[in-house]
Protein backbone atom coordinates (compact mmCIF):
# COMPACT_ATOMS: atom_id res chain seq x y z
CA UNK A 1 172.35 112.36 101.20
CA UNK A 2 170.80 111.82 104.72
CA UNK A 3 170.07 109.05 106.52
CA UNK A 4 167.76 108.18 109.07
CA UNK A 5 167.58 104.76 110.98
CA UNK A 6 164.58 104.13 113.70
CA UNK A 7 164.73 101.14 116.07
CA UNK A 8 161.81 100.69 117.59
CA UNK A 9 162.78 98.26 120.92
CA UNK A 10 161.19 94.28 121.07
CA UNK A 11 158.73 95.41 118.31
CA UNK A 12 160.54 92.84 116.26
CA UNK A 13 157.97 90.40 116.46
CA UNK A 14 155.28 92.79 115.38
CA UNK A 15 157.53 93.72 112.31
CA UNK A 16 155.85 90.84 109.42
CA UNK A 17 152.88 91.99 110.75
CA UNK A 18 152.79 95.69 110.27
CA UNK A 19 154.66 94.75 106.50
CA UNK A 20 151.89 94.85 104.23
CA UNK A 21 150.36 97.98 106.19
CA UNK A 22 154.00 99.91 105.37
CA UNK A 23 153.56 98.83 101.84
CA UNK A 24 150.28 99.61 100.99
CA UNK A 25 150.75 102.74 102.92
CA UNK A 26 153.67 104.09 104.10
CA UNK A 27 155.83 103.19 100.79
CA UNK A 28 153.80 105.06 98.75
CA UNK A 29 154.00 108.17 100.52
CA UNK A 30 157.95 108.18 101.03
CA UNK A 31 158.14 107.19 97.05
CA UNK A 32 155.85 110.68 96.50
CA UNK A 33 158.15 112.83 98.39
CA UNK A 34 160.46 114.78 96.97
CA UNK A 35 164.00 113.50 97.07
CA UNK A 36 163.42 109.91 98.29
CA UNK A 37 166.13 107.53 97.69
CA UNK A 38 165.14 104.33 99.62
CA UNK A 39 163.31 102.60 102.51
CA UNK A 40 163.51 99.32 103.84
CA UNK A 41 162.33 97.89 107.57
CA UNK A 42 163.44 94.78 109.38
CA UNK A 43 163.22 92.84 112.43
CA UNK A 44 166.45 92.15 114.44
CA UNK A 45 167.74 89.50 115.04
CA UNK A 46 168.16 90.48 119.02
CA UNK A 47 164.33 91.15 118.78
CA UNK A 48 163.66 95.00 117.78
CA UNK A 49 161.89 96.79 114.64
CA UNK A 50 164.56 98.81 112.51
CA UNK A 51 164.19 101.16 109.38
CA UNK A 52 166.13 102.75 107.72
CA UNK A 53 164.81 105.95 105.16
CA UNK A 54 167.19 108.39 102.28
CA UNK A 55 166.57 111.19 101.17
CA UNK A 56 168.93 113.70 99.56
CA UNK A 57 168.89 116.58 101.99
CA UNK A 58 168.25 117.07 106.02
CA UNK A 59 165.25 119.18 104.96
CA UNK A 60 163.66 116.29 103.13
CA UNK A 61 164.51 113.68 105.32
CA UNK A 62 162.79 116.03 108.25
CA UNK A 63 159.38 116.28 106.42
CA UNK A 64 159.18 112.73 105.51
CA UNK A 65 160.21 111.55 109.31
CA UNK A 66 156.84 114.19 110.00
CA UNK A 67 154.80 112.06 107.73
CA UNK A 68 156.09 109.02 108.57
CA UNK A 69 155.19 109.75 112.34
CA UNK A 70 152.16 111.11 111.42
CA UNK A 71 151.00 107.99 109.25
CA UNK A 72 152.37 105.80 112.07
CA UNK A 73 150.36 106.85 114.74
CA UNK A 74 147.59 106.80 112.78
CA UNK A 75 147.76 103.58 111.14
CA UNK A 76 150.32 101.30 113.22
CA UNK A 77 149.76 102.26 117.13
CA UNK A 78 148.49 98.89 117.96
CA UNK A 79 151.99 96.95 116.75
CA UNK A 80 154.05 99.97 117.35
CA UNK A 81 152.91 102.04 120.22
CA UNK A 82 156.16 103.50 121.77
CA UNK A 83 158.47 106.04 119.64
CA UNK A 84 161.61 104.76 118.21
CA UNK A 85 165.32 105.38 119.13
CA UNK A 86 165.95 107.91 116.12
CA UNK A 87 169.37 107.92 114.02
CA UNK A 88 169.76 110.44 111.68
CA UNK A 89 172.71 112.52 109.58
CA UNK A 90 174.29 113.12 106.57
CA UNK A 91 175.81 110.24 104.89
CA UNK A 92 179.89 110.77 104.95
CA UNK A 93 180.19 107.84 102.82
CA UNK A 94 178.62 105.63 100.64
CA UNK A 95 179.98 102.54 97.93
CA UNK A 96 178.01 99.79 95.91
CA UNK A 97 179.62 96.98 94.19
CA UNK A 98 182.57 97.63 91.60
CA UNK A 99 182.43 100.79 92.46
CA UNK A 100 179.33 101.71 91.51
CA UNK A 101 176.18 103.07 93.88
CA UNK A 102 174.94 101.18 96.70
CA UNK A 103 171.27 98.60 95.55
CA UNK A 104 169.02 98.15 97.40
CA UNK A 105 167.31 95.57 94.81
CA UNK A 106 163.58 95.12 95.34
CA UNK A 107 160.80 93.62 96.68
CA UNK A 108 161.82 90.77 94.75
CA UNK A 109 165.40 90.35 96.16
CA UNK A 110 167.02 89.47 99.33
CA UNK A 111 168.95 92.37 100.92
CA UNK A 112 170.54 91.61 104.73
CA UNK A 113 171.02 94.94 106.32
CA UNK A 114 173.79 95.52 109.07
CA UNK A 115 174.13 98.77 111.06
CA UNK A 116 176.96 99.43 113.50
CA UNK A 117 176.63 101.98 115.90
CA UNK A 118 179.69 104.23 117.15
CA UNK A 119 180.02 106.69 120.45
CA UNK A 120 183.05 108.81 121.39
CA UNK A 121 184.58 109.15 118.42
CA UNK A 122 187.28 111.30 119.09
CA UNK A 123 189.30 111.81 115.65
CA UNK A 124 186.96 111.72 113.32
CA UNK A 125 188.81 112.69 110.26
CA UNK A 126 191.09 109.34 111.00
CA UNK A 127 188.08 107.41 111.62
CA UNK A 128 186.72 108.25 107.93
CA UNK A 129 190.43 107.47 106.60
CA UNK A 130 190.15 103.95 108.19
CA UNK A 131 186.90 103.55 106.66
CA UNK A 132 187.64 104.61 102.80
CA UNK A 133 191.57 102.91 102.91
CA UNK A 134 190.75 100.02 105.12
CA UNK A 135 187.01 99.32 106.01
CA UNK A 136 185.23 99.69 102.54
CA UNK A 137 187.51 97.17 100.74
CA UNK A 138 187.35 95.11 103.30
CA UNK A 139 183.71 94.59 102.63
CA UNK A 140 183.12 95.83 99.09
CA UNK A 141 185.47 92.81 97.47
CA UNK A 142 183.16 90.50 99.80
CA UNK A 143 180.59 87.98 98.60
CA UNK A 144 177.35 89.10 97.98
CA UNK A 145 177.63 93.10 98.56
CA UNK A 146 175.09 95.44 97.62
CA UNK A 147 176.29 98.90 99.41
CA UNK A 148 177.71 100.54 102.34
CA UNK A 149 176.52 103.49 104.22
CA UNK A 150 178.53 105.90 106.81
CA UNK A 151 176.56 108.91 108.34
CA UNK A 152 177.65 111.17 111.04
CA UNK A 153 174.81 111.60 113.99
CA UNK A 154 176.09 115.16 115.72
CA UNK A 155 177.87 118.10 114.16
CA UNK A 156 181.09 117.62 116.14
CA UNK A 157 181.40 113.89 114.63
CA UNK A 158 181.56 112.10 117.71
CA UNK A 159 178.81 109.45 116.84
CA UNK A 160 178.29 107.76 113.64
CA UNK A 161 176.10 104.72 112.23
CA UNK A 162 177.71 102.58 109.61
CA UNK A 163 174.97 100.59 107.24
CA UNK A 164 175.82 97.53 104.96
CA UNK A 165 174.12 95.84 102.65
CA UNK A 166 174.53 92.67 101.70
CA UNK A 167 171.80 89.95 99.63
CA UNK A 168 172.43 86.99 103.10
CA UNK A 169 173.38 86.71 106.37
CA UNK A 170 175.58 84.24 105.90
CA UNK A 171 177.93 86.91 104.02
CA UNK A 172 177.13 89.73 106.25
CA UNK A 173 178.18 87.86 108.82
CA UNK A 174 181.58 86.81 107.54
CA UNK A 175 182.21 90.08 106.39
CA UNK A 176 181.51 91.46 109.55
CA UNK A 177 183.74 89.09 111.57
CA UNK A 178 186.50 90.66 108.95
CA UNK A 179 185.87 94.18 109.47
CA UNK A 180 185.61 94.26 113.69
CA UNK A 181 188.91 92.19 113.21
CA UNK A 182 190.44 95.42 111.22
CA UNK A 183 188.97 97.63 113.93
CA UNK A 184 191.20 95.43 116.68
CA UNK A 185 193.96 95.29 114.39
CA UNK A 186 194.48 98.65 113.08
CA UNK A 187 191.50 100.99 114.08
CA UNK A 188 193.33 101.74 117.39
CA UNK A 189 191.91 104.88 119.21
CA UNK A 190 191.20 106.33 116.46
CA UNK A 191 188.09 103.55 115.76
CA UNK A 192 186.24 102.32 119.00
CA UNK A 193 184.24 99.28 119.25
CA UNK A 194 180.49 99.47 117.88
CA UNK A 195 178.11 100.20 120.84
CA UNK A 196 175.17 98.06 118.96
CA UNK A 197 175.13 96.14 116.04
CA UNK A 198 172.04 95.27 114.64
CA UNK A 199 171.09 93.30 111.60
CA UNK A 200 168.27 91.24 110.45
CA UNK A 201 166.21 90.46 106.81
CA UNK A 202 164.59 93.33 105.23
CA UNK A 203 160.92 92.67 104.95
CA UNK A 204 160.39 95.72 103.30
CA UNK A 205 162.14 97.58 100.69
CA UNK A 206 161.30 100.39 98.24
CA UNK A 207 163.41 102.53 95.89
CA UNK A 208 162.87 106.00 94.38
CA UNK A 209 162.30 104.13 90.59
């Protein structure tokens, strides 16, 4: 699977706004693409736009970021008229509840979305030991969890993004106290400090079914 998160800086605001233009629009054209797994968009809480796309491979992921640039610019220029910071990788990682595979829910549902941004990783096979044996059930046994996401942003491993899902921010929040606790605790060297976390409400969200 590969990930792709976009931040697009103080656009936050803007974000309710350009909603029902990304559903009418842009939704439908990610669900039509081949390999599509899920979407959802959010503003920040420290005042940015953020999405987040999956698809199954890098070479499906690339064509939908070119039609999702493409359909931007054409249809969402005057809310969004500077190009995002870009994330993207293949997911390492992922676990839902029980288990099970990560949900995003729907339209319907809350989902709180946290992503935690690494640099300088400089043992990465450690780093994704801490995360299955010590990060994961950390948050996985916490209230309201719907999925976690860990994705690799360079070939030698040094940078990674870490999504979580959860249905509030109340929970995301606790569970996030817990888990940058673990990192002081018993992350060491081997697990720096996030460089950015950023987490907000998703305003969109839309699923391959």
């Amino acid at each position: 699977m590969y990930l792709t998160l976009r931040r697009y800086a103080d656009a936050g605001p803007r974000v309710h706004e350009a909603a029902p233009r990304i559903e009418a629009g842009l939704v439908p054209i990610l669900k039509r693409l081949p390999g599509f797994k899920g979407y959802c968009t959010f503003a920040s809480e420290a005042g940015d736009g953020v999405s987040m796309t999956l698809f199954d491979s890098e070479g499906q992921a690339t064509r939908a970021n070119d039609e999702a640039r493409t359909w931007v610019q054409s249809n969402l220029l005057d809310l969004l008229p500077d190009p995002p910071e870009v994330f993207a990788g293949p997911v390492a990682i992922q676990a839902g509840p029980e288990g099970g595979e990560p949900r995003f829910g729907d339209a319907g549902n809350q989902l709180y979305v946290l992503i935690r941004k690494f640099e300088n990783i400089s043992e990465p096979d450690k780093a994704e030991q801490f995360t299955r044996e010590i990060s994961i059930p950390a948050q996985s046994g916490s209230p309201g969890f719907r999925g976690f996401y860990a994705a690799w942003g360079d070939p030698a491993r040094t940078r990674a993004a870490i999504v979580v899902l959860f249905d509030t921010r109340e929970n995301a929040d606790q569970s996030n106290e817990r888990v940058i606790a673990l990192i002081h605790e018993k992350g060491g060297s081997v697990v720096p400090h996030p460089t950015r976390v950023v987490a907000g409400r998703a305003v969109v969200i839309a699923t391959a079914t």
